[in-house]
Structure formats: structure tokens, C-alpha cells
N, C-alpha and C. Protein backbone atom coordinates (compact mmCIF):
# COMPACT_ATOMS: atom_id res chain seq x y z
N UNK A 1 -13.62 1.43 8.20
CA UNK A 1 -12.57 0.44 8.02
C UNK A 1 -11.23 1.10 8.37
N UNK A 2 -10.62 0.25 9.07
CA UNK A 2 -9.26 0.92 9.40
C UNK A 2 -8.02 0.97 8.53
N UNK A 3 -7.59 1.18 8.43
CA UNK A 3 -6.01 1.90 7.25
C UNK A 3 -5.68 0.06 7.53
N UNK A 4 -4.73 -0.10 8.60
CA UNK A 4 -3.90 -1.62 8.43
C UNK A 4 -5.13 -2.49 7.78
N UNK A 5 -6.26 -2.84 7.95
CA UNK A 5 -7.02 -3.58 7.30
C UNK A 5 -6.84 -3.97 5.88
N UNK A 6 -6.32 -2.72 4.64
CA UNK A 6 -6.34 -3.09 3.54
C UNK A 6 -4.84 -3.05 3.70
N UNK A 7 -4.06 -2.11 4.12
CA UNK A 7 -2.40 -2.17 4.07
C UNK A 7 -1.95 -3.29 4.18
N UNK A 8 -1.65 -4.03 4.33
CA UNK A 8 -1.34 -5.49 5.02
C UNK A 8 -1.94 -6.09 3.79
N UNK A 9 -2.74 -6.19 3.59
CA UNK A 9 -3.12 -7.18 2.30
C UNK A 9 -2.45 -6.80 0.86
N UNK A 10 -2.14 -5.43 0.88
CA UNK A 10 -2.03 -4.60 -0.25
C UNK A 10 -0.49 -4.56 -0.23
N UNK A 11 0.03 -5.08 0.95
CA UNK A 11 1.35 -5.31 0.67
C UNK A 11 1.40 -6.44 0.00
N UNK A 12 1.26 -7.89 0.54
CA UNK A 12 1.19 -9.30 -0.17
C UNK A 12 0.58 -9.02 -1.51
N UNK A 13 -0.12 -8.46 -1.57
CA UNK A 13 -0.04 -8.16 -2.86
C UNK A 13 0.78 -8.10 -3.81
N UNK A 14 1.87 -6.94 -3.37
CA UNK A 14 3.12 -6.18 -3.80
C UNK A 14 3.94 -7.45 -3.92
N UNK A 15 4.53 -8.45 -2.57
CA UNK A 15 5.57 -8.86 -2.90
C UNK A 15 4.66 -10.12 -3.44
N UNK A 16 3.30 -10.71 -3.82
CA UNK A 16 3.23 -11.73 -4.73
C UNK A 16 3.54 -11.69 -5.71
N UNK A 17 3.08 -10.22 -6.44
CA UNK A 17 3.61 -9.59 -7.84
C UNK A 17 4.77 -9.57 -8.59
N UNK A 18 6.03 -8.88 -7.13
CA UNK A 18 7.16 -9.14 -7.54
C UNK A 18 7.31 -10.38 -7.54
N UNK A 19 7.58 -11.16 -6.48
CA UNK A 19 7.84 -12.53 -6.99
C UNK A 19 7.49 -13.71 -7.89
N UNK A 20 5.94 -12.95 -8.48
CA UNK A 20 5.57 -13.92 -9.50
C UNK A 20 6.29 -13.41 -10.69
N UNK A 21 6.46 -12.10 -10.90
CA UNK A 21 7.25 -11.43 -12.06
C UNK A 21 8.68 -11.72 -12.03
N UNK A 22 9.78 -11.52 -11.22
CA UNK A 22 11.27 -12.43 -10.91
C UNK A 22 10.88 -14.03 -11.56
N UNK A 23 9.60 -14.71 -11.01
CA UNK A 23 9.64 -16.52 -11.07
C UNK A 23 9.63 -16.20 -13.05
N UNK A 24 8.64 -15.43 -13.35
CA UNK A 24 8.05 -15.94 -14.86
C UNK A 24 8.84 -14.84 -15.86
N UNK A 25 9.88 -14.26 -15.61
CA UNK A 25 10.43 -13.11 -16.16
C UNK A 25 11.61 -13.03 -15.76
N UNK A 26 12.04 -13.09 -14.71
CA UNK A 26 13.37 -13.18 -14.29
C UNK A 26 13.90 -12.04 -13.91
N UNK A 27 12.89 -11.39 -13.71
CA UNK A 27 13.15 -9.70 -13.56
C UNK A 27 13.19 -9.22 -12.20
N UNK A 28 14.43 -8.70 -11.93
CA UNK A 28 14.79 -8.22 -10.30
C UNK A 28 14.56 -6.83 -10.10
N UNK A 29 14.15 -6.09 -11.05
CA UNK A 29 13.53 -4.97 -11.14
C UNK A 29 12.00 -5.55 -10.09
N UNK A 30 11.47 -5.97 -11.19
CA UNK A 30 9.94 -6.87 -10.10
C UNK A 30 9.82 -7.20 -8.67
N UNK A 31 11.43 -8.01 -8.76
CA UNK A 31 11.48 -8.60 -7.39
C UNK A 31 11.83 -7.20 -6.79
N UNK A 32 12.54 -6.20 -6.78
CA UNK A 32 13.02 -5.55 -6.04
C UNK A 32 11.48 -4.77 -5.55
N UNK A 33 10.79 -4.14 -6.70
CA UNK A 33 10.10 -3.06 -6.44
C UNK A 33 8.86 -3.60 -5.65
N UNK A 34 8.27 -5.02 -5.49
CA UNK A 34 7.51 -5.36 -5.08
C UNK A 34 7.45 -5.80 -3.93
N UNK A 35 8.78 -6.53 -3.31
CA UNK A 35 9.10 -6.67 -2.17
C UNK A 35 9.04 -5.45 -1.51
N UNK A 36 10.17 -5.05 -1.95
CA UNK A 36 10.62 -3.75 -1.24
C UNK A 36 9.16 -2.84 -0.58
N UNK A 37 8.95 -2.56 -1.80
CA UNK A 37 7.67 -1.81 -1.60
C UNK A 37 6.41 -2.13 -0.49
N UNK A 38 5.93 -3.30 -0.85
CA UNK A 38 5.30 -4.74 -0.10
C UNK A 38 6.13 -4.76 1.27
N UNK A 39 7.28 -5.24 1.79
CA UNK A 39 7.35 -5.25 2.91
C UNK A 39 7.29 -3.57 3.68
N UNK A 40 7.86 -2.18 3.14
CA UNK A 40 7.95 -0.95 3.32
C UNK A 40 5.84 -1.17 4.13
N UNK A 41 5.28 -1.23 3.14
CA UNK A 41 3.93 -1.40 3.38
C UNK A 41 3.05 -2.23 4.32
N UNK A 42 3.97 -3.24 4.72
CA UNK A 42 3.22 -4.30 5.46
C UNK A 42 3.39 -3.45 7.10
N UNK A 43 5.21 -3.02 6.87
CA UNK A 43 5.60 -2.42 8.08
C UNK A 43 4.86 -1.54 8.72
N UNK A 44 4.16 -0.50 7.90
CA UNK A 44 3.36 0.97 7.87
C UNK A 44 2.07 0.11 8.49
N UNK A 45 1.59 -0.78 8.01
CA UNK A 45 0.54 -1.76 8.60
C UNK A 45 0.81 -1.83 10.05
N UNK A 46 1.77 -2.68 9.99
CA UNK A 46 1.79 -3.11 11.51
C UNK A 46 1.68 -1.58 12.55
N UNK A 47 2.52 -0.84 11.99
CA UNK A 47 2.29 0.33 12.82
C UNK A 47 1.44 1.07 13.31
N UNK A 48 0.68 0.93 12.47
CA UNK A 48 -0.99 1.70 12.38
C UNK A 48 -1.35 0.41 13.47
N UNK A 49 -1.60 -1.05 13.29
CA UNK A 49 -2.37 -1.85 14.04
C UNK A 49 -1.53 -1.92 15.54
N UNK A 50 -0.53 -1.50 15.37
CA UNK A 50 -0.14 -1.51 16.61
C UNK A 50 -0.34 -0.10 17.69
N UNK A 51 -0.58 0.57 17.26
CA UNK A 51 -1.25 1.87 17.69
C UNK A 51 -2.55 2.08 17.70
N UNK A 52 -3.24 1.05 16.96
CA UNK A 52 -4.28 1.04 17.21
C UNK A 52 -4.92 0.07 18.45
N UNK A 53 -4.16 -1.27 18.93
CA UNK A 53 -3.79 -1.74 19.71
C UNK A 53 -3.50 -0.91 20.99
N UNK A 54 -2.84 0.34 21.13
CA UNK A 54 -2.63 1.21 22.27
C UNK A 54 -3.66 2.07 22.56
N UNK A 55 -4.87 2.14 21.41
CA UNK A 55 -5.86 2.78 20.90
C UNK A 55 -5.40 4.23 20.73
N UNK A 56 -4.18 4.44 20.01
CA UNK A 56 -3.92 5.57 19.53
C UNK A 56 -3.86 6.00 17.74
N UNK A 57 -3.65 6.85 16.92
CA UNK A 57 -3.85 6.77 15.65
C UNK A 57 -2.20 6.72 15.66
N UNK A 58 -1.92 6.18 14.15
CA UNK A 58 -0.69 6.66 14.13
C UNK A 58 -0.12 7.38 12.79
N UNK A 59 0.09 8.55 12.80
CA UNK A 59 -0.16 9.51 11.56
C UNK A 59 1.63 9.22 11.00
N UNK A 60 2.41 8.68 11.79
CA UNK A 60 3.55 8.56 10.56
C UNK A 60 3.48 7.00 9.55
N UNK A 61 2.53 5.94 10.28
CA UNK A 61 2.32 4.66 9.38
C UNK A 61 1.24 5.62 8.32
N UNK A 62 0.03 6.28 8.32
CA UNK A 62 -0.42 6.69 7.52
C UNK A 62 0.16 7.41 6.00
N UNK A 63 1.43 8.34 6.85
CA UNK A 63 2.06 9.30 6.09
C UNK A 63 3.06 8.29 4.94
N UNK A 64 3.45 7.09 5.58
CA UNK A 64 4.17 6.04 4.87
C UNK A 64 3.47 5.71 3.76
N UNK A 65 2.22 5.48 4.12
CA UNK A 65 0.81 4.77 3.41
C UNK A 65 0.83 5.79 2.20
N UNK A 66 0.31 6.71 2.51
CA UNK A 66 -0.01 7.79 1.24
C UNK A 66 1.31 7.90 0.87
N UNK A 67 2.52 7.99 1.09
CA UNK A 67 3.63 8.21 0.36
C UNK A 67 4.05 7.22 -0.72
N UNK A 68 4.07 6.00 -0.25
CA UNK A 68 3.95 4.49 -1.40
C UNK A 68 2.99 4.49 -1.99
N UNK A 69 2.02 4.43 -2.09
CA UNK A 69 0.63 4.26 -2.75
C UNK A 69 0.93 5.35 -3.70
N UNK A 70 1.23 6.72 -3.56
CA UNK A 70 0.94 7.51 -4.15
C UNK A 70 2.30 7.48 -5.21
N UNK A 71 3.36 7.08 -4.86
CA UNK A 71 4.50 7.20 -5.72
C UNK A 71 4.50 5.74 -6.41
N UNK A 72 3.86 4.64 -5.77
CA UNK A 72 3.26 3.56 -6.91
C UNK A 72 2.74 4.14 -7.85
N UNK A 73 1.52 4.90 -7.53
CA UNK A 73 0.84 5.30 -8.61
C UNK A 73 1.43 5.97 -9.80
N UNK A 74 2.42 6.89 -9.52
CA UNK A 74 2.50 7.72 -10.52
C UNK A 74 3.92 6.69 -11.49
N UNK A 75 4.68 5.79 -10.70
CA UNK A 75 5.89 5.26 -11.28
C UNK A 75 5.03 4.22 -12.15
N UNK A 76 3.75 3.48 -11.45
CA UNK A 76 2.92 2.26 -12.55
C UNK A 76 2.13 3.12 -13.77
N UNK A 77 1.97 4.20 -13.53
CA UNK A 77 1.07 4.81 -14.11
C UNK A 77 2.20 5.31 -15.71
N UNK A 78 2.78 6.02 -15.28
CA UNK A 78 4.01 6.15 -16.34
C UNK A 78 4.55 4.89 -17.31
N UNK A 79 4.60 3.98 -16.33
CA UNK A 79 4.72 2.45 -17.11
C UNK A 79 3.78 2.21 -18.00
N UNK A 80 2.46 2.59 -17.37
CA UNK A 80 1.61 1.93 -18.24
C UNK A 80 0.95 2.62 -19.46
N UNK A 81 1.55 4.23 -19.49
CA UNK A 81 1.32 5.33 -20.77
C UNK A 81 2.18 4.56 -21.86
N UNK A 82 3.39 4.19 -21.23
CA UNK A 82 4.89 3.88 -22.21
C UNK A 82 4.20 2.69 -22.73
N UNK A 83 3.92 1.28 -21.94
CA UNK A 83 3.43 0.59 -22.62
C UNK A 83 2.51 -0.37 -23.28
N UNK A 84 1.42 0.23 -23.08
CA UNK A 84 -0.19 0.06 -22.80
C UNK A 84 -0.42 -1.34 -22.04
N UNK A 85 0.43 -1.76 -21.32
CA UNK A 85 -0.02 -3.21 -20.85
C UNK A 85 -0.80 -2.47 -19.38
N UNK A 86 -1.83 -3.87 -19.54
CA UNK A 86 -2.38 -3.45 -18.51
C UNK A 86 -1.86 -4.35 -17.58
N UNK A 87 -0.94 -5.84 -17.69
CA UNK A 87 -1.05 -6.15 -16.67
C UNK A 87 0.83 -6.15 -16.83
N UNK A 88 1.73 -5.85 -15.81
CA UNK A 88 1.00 -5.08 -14.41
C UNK A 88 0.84 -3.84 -13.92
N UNK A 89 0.87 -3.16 -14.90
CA UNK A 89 1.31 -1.75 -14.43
C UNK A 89 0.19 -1.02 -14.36
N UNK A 90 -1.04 -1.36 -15.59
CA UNK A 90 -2.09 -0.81 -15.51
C UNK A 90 -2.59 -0.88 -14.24
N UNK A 91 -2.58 -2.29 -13.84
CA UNK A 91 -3.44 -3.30 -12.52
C UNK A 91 -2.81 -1.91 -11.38
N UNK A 92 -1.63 -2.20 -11.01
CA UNK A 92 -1.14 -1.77 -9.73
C UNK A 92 -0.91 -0.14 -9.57
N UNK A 93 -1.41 0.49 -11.59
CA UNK A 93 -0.90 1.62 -11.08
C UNK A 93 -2.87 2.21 -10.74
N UNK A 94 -3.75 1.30 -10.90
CA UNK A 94 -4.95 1.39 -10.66
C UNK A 94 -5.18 1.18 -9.20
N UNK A 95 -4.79 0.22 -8.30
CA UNK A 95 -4.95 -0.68 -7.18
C UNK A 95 -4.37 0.74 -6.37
N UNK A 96 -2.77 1.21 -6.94
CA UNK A 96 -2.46 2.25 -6.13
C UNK A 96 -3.27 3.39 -6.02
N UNK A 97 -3.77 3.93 -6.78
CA UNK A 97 -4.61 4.83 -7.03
C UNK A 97 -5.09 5.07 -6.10
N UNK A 98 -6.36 4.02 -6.40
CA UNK A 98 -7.72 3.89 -5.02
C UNK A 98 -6.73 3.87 -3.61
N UNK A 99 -5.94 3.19 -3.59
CA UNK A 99 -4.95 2.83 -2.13
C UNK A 99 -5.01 4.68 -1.49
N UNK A 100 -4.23 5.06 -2.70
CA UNK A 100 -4.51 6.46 -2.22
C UNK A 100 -5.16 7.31 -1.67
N UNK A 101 -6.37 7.37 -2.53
CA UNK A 101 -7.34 7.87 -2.42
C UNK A 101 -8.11 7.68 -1.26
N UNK A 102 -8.24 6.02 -0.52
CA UNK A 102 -8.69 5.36 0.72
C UNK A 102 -7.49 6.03 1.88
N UNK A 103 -6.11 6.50 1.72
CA UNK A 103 -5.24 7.23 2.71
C UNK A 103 -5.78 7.90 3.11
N UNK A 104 -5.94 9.40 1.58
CA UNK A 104 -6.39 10.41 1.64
C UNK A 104 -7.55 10.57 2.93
N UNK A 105 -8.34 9.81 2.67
CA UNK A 105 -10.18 9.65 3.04
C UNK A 105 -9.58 10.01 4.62
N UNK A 106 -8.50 8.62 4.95
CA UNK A 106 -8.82 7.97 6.10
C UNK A 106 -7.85 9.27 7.13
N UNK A 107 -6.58 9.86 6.27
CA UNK A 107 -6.30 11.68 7.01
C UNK A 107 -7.03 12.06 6.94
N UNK A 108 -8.09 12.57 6.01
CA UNK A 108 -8.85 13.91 5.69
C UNK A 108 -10.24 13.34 7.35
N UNK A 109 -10.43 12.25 7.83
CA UNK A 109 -11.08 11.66 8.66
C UNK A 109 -11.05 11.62 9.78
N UNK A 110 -9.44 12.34 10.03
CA UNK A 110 -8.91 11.87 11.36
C UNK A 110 -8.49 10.37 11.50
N UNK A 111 -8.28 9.78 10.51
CA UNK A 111 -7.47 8.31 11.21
C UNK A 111 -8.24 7.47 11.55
N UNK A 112 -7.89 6.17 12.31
CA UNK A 112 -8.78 5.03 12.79
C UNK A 112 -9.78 5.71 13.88
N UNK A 113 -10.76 5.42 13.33
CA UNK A 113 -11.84 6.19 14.61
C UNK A 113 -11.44 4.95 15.45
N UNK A 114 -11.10 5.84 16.97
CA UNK A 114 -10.67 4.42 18.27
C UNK A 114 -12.58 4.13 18.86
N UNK A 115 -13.13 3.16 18.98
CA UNK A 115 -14.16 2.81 19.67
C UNK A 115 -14.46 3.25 20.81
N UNK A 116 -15.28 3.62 21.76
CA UNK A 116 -15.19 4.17 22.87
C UNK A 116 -15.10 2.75 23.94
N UNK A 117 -13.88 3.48 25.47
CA UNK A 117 -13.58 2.21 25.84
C UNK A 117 -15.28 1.45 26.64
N UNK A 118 -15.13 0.40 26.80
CA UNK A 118 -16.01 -0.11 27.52
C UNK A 118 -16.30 -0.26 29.25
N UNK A 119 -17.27 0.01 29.73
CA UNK A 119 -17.03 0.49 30.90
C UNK A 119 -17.03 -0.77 31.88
């Protein structure tokens, strides 16, 4: 599976979150960190799919990837020691986690394996 495959989803994710948290809370902390974050992420997406598109890897959308995911993790994760809720901090500082961990995999892998071209 390729990196943009889950990135891209895992952003909408981000900014549904924030914006459901701003709609039912009013909290621009939410809105900020989820957008922000969420579009930062969607971008790193496109990059990767667009290089993958040239059928090349692209190791700075990756490096984006593991850099958010991984600093989600530890900022939701802290949230969620302070205040045992699981939702949302538990959720996203879990979701980031694995996000990570699937980066990790997909450097430690060499990147989008490109298909061989067709003759």
C-alpha cells in the first residue's frame, strides 16, 4: 500500500475532527490543530501521489508524514495522560501512532514500490 493512500484520508480525518470540535465546543485550538495539521497532511499526500505519478518516490512528502504523525502522537498522547479522555486525544493520539509506525515501515521499505513499466 502506498503512503498517499492512507495520508489523504488521515488528513480529513484531522480537519473533520477539528471542525467537529470548533462546531460542538467552540474551540479554535481544535479548529486550528486539525485543519492545520489535516491540510499540512493532505499536502504531503498529494506529493507523494504526485511523484508517484512521475513514478518516482518522494522522501520529503514522507519525511512530512513521519514528522506530523509522530508529533501528533506525542502532543495527543500527553493530552490524553493529563486527561484520561479517550475521545479525542486518546483516538488520535492512537490513529497517530500506527500512522507512524505505517511511515516508519514504508522508509525502512524504500518508499512506494514503483510497478515495473509495461512494455
Amino acid at each position: 500500500m502506498h503512503d498517499f493512500c492512507l495520508t489523504i484520508p488521515y488528513g480529513l480525518v484531522l480537519i473533520g475532527g477539528g471542525l467537529f470540535g470548533f462546531i460542538q465546543k467552540g474551540s479554535t485550538a481544535s479548529l486550528a490543530g486539525g485543519v492545520g495539521s489535516g491540510l499540512f497532511l493532505i499536502i504531503a499526500g498529494y506529493l507523494s501521489l504526485t511523484a508517484f505519478g512521475k513514478r518516482k518516490n518522494s522522501y520529503l512528502a514522507l519525511a512530512i508524514e513521519i514528522l506530523s504523525a509522530a508529533v501528533l502522537t506525542w502532543i495527543m498522547g500527553q493530552r490524553y495522560i493529563q486527561t484520561s479522555k479517550i475521545m479525542p486525544a486518546g483516538v488520535i493520539a492512537g490513529l497517530s501512532g500506527l500512522m507512524t509506525l505505517f511511515y516508519l515501515y514504508k522508509l525502512a521499505t524504500g518508499g512506494n514500490h514503483i510497478p515495473a513499466k509495461a512494455d
